[in-house]
C-alpha atoms as a PDB file:
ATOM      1  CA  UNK A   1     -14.587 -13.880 -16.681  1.00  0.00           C
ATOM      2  CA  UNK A   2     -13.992 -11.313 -13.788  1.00  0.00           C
ATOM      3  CA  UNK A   3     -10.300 -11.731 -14.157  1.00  0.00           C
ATOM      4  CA  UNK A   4     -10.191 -10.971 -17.874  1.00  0.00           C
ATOM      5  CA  UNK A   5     -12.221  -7.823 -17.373  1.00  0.00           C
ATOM      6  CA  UNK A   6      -9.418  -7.122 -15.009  1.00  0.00           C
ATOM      7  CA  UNK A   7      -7.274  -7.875 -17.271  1.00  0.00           C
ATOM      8  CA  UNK A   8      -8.456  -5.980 -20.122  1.00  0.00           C
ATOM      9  CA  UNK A   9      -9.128  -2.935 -18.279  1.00  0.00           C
ATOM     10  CA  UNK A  10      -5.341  -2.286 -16.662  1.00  0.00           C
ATOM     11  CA  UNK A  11      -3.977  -3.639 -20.253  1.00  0.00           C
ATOM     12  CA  UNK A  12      -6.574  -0.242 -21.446  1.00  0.00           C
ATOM     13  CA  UNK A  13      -4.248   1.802 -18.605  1.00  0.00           C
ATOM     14  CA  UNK A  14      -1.017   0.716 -20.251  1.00  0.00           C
ATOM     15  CA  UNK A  15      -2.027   1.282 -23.830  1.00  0.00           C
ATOM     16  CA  UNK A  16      -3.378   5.036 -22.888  1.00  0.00           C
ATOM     17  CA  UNK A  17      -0.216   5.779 -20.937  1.00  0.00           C
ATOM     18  CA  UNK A  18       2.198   4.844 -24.414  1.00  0.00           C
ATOM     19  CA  UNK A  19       0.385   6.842 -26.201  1.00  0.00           C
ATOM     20  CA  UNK A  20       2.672   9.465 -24.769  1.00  0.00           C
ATOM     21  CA  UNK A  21       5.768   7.605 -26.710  1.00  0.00           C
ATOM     22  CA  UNK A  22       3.956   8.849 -30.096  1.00  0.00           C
ATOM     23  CA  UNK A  23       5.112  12.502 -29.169  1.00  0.00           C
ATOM     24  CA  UNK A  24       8.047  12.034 -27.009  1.00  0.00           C
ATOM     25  CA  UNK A  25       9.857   9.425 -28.624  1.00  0.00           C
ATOM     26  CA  UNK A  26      12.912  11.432 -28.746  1.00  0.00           C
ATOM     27  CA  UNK A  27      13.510  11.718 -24.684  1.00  0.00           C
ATOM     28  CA  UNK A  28      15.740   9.448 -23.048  1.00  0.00           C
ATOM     29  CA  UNK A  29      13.854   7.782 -20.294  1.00  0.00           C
ATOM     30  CA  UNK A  30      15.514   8.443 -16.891  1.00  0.00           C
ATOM     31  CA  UNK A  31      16.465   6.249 -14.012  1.00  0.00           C
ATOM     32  CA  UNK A  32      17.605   6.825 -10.238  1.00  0.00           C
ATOM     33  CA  UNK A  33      17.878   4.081  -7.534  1.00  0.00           C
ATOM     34  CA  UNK A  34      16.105   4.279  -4.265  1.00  0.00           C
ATOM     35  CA  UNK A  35      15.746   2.899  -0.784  1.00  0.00           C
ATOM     36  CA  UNK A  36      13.069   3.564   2.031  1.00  0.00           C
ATOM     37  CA  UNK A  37      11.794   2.279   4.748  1.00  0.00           C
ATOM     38  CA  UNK A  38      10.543   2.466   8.895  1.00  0.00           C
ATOM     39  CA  UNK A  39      11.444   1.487  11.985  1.00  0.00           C
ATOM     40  CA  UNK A  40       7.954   1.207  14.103  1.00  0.00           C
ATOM     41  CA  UNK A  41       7.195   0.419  17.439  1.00  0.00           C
ATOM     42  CA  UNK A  42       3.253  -0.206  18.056  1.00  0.00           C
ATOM     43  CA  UNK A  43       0.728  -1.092  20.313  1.00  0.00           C
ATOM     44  CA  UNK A  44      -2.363  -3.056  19.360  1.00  0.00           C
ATOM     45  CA  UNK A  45      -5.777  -4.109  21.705  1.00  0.00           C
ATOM     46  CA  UNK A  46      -6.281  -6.840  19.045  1.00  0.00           C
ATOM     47  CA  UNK A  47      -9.248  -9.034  20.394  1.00  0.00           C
ATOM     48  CA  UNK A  48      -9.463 -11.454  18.079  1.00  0.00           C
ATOM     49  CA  UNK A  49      -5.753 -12.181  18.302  1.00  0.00           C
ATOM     50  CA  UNK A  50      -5.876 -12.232  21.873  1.00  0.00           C
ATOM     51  CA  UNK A  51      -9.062 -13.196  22.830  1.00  0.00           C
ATOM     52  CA  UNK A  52      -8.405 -12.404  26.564  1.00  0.00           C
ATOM     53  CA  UNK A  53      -7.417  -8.817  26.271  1.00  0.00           C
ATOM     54  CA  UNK A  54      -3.461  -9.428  26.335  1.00  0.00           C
ATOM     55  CA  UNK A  55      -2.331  -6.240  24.615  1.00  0.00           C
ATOM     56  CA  UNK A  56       0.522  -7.120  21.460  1.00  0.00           C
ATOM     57  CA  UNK A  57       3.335  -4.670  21.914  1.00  0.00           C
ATOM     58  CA  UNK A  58       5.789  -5.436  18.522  1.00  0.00           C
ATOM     59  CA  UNK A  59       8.145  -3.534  15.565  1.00  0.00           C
ATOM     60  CA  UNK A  60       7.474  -4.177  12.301  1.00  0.00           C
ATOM     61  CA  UNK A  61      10.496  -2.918  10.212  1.00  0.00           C
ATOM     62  CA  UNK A  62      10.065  -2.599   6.623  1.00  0.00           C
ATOM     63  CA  UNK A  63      12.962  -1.972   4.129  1.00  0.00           C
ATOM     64  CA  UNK A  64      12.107  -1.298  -0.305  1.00  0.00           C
ATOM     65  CA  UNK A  65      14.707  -0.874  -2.451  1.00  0.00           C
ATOM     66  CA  UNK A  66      13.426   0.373  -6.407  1.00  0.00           C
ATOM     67  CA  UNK A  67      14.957   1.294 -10.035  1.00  0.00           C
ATOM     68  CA  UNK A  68      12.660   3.639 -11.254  1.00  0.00           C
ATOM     69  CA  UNK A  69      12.315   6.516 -13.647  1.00  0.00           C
ATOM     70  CA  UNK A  70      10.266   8.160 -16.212  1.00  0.00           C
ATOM     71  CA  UNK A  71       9.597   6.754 -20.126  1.00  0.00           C
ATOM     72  CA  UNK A  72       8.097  10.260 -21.297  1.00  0.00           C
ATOM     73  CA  UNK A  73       7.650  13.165 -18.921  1.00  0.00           C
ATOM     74  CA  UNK A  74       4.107  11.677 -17.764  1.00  0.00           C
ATOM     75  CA  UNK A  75       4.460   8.210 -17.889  1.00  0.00           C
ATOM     76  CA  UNK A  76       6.572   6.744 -15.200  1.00  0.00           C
ATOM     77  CA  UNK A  77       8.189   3.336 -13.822  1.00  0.00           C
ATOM     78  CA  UNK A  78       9.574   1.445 -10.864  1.00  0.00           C
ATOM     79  CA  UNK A  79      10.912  -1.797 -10.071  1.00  0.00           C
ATOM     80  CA  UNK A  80      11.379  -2.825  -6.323  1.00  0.00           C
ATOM     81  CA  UNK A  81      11.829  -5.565  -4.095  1.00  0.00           C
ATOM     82  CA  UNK A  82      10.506  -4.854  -0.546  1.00  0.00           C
ATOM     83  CA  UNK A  83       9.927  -6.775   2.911  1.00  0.00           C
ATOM     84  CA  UNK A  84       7.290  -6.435   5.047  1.00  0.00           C
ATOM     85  CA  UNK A  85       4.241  -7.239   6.594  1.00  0.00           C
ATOM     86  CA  UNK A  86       1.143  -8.152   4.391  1.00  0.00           C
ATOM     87  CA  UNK A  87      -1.404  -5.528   2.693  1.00  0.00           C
ATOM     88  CA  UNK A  88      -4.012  -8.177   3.319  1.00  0.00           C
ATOM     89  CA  UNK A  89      -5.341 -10.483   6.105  1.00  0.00           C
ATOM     90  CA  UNK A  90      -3.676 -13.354   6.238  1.00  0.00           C
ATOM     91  CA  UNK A  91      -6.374 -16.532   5.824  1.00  0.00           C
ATOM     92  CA  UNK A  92      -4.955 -17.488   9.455  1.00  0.00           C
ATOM     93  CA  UNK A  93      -5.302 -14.031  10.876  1.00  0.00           C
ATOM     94  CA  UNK A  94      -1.613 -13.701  11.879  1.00  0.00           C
ATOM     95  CA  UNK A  95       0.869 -11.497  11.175  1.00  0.00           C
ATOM     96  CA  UNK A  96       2.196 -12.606   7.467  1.00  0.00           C
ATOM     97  CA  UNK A  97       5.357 -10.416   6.708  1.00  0.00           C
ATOM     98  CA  UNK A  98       5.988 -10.349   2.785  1.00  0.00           C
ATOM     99  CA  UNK A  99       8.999 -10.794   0.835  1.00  0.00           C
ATOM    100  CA  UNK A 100       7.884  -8.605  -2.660  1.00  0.00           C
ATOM    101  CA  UNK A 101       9.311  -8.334  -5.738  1.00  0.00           C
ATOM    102  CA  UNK A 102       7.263  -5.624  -8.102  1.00  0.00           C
ATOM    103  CA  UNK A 103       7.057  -3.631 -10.792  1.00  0.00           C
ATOM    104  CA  UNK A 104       4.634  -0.581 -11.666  1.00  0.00           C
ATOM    105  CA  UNK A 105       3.790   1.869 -14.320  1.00  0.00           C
ATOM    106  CA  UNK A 106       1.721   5.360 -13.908  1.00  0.00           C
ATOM    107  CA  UNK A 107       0.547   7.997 -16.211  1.00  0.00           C
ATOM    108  CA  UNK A 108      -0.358  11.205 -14.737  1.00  0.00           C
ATOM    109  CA  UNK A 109      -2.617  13.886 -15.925  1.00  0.00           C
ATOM    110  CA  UNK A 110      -1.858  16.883 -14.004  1.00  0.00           C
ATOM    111  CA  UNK A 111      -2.720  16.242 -10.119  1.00  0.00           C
ATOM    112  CA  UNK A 112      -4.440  12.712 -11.445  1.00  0.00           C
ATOM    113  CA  UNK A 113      -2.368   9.554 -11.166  1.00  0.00           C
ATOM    114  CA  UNK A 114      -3.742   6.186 -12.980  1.00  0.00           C
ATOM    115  CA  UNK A 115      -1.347   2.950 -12.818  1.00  0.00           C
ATOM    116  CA  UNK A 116      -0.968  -0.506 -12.795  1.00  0.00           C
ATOM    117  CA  UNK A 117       1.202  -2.966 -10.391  1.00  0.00           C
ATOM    118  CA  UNK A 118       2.119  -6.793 -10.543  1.00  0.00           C
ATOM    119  CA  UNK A 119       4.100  -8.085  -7.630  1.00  0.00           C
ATOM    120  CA  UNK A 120       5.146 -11.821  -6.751  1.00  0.00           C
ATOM    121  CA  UNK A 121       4.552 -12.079  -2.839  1.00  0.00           C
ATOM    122  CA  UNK A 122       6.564 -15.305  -0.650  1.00  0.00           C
ATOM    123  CA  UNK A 123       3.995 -14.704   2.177  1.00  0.00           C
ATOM    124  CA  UNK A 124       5.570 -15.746   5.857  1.00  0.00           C
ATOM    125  CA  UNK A 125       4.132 -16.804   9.242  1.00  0.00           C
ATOM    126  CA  UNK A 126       5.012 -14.395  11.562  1.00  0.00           C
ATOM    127  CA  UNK A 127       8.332 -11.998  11.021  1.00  0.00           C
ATOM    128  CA  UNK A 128       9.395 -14.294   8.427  1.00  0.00           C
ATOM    129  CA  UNK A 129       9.107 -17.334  10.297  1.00  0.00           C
ATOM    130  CA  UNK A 130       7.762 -20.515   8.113  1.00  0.00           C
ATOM    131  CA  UNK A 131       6.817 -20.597   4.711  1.00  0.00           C
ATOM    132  CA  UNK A 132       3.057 -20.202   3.859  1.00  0.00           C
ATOM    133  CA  UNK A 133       2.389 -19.506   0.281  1.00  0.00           C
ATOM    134  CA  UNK A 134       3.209 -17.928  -2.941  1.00  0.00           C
ATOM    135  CA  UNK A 135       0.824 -15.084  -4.540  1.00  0.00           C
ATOM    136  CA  UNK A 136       0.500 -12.685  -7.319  1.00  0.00           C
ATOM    137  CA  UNK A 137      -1.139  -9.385  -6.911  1.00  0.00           C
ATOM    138  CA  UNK A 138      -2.223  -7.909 -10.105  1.00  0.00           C
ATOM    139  CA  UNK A 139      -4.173  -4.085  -9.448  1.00  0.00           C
ATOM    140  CA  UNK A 140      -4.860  -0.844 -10.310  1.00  0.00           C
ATOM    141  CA  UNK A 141      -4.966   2.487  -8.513  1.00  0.00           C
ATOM    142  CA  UNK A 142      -6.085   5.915  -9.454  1.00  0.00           C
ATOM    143  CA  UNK A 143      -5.609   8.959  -7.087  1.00  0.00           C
ATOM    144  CA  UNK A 144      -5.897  12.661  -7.359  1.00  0.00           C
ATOM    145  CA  UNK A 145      -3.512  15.429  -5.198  1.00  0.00           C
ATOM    146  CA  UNK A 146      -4.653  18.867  -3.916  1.00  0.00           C
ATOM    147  CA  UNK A 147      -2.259  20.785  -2.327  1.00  0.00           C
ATOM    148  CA  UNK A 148      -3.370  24.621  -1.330  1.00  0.00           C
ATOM    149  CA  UNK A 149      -1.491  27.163  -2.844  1.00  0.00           C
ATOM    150  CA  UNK A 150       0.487  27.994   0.301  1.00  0.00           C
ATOM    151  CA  UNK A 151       1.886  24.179   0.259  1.00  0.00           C
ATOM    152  CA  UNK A 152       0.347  23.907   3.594  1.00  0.00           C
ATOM    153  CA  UNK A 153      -2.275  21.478   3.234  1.00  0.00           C
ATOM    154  CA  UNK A 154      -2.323  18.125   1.018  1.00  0.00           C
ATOM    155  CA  UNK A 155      -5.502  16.279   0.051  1.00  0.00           C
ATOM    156  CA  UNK A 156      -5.284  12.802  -1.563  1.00  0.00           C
ATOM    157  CA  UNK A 157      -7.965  10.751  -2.166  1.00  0.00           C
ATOM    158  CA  UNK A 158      -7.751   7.640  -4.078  1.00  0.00           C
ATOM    159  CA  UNK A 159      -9.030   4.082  -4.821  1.00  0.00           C
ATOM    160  CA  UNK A 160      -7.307   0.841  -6.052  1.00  0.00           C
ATOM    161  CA  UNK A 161      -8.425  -2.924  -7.110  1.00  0.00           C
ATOM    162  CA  UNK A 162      -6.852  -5.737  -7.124  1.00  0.00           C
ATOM    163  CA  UNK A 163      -6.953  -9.200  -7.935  1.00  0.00           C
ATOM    164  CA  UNK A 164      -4.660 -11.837  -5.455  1.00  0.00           C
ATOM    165  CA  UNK A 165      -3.779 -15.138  -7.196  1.00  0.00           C
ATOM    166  CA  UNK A 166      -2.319 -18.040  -4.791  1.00  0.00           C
ATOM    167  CA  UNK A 167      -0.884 -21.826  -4.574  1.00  0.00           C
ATOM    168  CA  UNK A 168      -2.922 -21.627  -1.804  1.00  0.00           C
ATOM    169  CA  UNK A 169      -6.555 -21.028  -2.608  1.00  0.00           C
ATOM    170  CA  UNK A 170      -7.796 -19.578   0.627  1.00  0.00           C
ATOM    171  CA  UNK A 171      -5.613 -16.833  -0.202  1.00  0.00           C
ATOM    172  CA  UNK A 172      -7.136 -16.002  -2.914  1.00  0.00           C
ATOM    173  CA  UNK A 173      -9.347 -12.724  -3.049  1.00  0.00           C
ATOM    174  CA  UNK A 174     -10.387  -9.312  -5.016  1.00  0.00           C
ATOM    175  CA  UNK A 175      -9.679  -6.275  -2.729  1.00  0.00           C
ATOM    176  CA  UNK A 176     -11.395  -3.047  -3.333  1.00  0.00           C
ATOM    177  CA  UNK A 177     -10.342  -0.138  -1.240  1.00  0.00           C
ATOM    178  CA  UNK A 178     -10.671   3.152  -0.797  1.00  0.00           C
ATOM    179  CA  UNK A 179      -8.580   6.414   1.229  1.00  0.00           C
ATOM    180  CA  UNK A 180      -8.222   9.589   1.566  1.00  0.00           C
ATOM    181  CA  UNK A 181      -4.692  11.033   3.064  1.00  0.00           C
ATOM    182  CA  UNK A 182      -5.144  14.008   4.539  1.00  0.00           C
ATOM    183  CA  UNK A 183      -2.126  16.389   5.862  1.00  0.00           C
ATOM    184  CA  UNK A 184      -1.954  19.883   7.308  1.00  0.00           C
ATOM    185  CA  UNK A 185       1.227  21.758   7.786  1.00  0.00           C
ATOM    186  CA  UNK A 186       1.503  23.466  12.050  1.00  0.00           C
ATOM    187  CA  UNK A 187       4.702  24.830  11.550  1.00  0.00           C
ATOM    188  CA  UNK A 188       7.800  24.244   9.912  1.00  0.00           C
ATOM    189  CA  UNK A 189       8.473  20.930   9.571  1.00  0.00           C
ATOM    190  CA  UNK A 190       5.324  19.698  11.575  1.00  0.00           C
ATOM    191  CA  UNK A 191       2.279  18.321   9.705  1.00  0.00           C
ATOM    192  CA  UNK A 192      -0.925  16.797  11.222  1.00  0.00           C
ATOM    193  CA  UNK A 193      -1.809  13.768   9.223  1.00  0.00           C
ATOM    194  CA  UNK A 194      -5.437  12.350   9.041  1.00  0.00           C
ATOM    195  CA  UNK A 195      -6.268   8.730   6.928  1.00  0.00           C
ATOM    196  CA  UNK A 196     -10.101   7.476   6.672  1.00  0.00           C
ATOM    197  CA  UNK A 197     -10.045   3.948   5.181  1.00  0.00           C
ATOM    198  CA  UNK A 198     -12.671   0.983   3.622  1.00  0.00           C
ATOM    199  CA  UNK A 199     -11.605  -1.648   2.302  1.00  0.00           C
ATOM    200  CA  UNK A 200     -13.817  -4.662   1.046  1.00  0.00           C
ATOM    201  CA  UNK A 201     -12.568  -8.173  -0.084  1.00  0.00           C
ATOM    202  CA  UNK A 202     -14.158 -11.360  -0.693  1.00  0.00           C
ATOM    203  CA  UNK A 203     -12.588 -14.619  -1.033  1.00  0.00           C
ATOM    204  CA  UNK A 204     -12.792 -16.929  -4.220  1.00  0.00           C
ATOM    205  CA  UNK A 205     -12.085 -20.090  -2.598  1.00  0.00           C
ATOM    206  CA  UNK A 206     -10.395 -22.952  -0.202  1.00  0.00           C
ATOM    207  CA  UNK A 207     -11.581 -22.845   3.649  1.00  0.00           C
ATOM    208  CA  UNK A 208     -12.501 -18.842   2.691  1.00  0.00           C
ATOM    209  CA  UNK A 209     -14.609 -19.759   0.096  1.00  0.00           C
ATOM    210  CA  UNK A 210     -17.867 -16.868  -0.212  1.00  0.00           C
ATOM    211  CA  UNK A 211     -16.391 -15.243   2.796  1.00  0.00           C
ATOM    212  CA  UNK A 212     -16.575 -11.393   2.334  1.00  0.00           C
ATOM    213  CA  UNK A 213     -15.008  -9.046   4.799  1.00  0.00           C
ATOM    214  CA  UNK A 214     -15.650  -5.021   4.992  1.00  0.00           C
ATOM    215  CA  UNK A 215     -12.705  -3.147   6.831  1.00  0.00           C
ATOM    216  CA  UNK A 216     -12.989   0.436   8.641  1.00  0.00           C
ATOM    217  CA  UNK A 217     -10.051   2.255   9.577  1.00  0.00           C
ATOM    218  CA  UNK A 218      -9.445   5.341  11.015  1.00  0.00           C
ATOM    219  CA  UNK A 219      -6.070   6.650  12.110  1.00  0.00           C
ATOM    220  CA  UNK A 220      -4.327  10.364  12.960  1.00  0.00           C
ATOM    221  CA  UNK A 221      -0.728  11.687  13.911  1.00  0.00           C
ATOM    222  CA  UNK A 222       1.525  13.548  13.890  1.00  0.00           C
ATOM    223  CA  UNK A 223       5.082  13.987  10.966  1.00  0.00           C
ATOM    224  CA  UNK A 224       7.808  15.375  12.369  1.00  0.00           C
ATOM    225  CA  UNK A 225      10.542  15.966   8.868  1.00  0.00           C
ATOM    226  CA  UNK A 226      13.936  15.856  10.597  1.00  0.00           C
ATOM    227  CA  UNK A 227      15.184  16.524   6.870  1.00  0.00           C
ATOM    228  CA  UNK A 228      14.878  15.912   3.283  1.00  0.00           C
ATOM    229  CA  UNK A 229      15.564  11.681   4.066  1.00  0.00           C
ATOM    230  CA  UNK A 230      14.346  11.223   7.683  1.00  0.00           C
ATOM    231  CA  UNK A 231      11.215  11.823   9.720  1.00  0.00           C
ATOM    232  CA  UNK A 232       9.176  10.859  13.009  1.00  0.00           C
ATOM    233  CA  UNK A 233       5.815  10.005  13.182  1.00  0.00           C
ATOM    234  CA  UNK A 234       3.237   9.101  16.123  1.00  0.00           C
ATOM    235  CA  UNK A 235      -0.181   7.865  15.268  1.00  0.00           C
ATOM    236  CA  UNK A 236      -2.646   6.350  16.910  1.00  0.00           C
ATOM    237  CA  UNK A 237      -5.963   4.369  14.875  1.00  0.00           C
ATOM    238  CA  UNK A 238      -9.062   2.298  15.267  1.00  0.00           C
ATOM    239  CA  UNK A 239     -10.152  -0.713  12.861  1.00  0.00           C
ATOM    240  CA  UNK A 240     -13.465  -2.871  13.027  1.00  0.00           C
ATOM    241  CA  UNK A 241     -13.772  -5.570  10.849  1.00  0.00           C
ATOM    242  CA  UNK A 242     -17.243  -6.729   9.829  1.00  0.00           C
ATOM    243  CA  UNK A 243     -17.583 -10.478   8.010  1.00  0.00           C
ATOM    244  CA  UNK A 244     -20.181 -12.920   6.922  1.00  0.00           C
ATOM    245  CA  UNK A 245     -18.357 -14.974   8.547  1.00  0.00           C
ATOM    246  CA  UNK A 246     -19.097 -14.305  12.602  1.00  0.00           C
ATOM    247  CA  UNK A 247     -15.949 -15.817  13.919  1.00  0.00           C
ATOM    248  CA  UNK A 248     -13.853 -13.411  11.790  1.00  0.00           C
ATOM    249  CA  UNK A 249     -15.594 -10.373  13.147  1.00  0.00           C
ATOM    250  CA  UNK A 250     -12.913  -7.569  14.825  1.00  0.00           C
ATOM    251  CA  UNK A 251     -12.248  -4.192  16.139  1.00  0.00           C
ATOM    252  CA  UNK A 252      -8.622  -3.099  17.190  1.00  0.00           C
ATOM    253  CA  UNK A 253      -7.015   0.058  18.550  1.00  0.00           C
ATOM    254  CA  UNK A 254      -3.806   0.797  17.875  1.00  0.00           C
ATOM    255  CA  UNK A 255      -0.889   3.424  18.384  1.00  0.00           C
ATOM    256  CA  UNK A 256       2.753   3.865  17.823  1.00  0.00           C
ATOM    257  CA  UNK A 257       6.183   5.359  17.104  1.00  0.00           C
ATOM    258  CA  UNK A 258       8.072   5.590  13.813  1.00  0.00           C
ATOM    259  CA  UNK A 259      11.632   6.437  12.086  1.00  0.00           C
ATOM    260  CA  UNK A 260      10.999   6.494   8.308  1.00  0.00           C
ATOM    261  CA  UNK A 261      13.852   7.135   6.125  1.00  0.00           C
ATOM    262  CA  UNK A 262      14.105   7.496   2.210  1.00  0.00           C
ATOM    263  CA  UNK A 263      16.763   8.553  -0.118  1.00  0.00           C
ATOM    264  CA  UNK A 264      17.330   8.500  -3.693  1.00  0.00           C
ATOM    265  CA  UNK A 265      20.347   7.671  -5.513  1.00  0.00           C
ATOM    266  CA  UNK A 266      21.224   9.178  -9.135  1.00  0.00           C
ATOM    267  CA  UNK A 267      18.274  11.567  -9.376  1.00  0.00           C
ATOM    268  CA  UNK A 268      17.804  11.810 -12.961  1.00  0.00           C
ATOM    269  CA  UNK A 269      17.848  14.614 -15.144  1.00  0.00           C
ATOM    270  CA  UNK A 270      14.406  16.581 -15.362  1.00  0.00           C
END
């Protein structure tokens, strides 16, 4: 029943964003290609991966390419594949990288930003080491921007839910979570950067079944914008995990170095 409510209520997104189509029908919807991605190198206290303290030092690249465009002026699309390192917990507590493929659709009200996502997910042990299992994400995401009239400080809060669907049934789960990106411009092409997180998510069933897990994160850094395609960031965060399950229970510190690049080809026409 919880899945059709789901269901129903990002099918309710869709239907409010094409709405749009009644008074635009005449545009031409707009495409450009894109590709993104980082090069990190972290540093992580983990203590419930390493039980005696051992410190994990490791890079994590991740690479998304994406078609995407606009139907009607507010009312926009992307396609993407992507590869990476999971959004959730693995049910073995290791570190699943992600091969994605995705699609999205968001209407925007002014600064507000509603959407939808669906993405197919070949989940990996370790940096794409053996196969564990196949998923499907469905979610939804709303998030609002402030930025101060100056262009000097961004505010972004927002909040998405999600619904994971598995071969494997401990993988299955709802995630609820909620963030709010913070940034403030020093000079130029310097920004402080500032990220409270929660996320919840409770398990529907295998070895996980009635586990529920509550996630606080904390992390802060510093952007460096070499250019319009290419910055450097250095950050530095703290996660505790509390479960019902005791054995699951975690707190982590965590810092590191990073070369993120994006660049988009065939920017349509406005």
């Amino acid at each position: 029943m919880g899945d059709r409510v789901l269901a129903l209520g990002l099918a309710g997104v869709l239907l409010a964003g094409a709405t749009g189509f009644g008074h635009a029908a005449e545009r031409t919807p707009t495409l450009a290609f894109g590709i993104d991605g980082s090069l990190p190198l972290s540093y992580s206290d983990d203590r419930f991966s390493n039980p005696k303290g051992r410190a994990d030092y490791l890079t994590s690249p991740y690479l998304r390419l994406s078609a995407e465009g606009k139907l009607v002026p507010d009312l926009s699309y992307s396609l993407y594949a992507s590869g990476g390192f999971d959004k959730y917990p693995s049910r073995i507590d290791s570190d699943s990288t992600f091969a994605t493929l995705g699609a999205s659709l968001t209407r925007r009200w002014g600064d507000l930003r509603v959407g939808v996502s669906l993405e197919r997910n070949h989940a990996f042990d370790g940096t794409f080491g053996p196969f564990l299992y196949l998923a499907h994400d469905l979610g939804g995401y709303v998030s609002y921007l402030y930025t101060d009239a100056a262009k000097t400080v961004r505010f972004r809060p927002g909040m998405s839910i999600s619904r994971r669907f598995s071969d494997d049934p401990s993988a299955e789960s709802y995630v609820v979570s909620f963030k709010v990106d913070m940034e403030r411009q020093l000079v130029k092409r310097w920004w402080l950067t500032l990220t409270p997180r929660l996320r919840f998510q409770n398990f529907l069933g295998g070895e996980n079944l009635g586990r529920s897990d509550t996630v606080y994160s904390l992390s802060s850094g510093l952007r460096y914008s070499i250019d319009d395609h290419f910055g450097l960031s250095a950050s530095a965060g703290y996660e505790r995990r509390t479960s019902n399950v005791d054995s699951r229970n975690f707190s982590s510190f965590g810092a590191g170095l990073s070369l993120d690049f994006s660049h988009t080809f065939g920017l349509a026409k406005k």
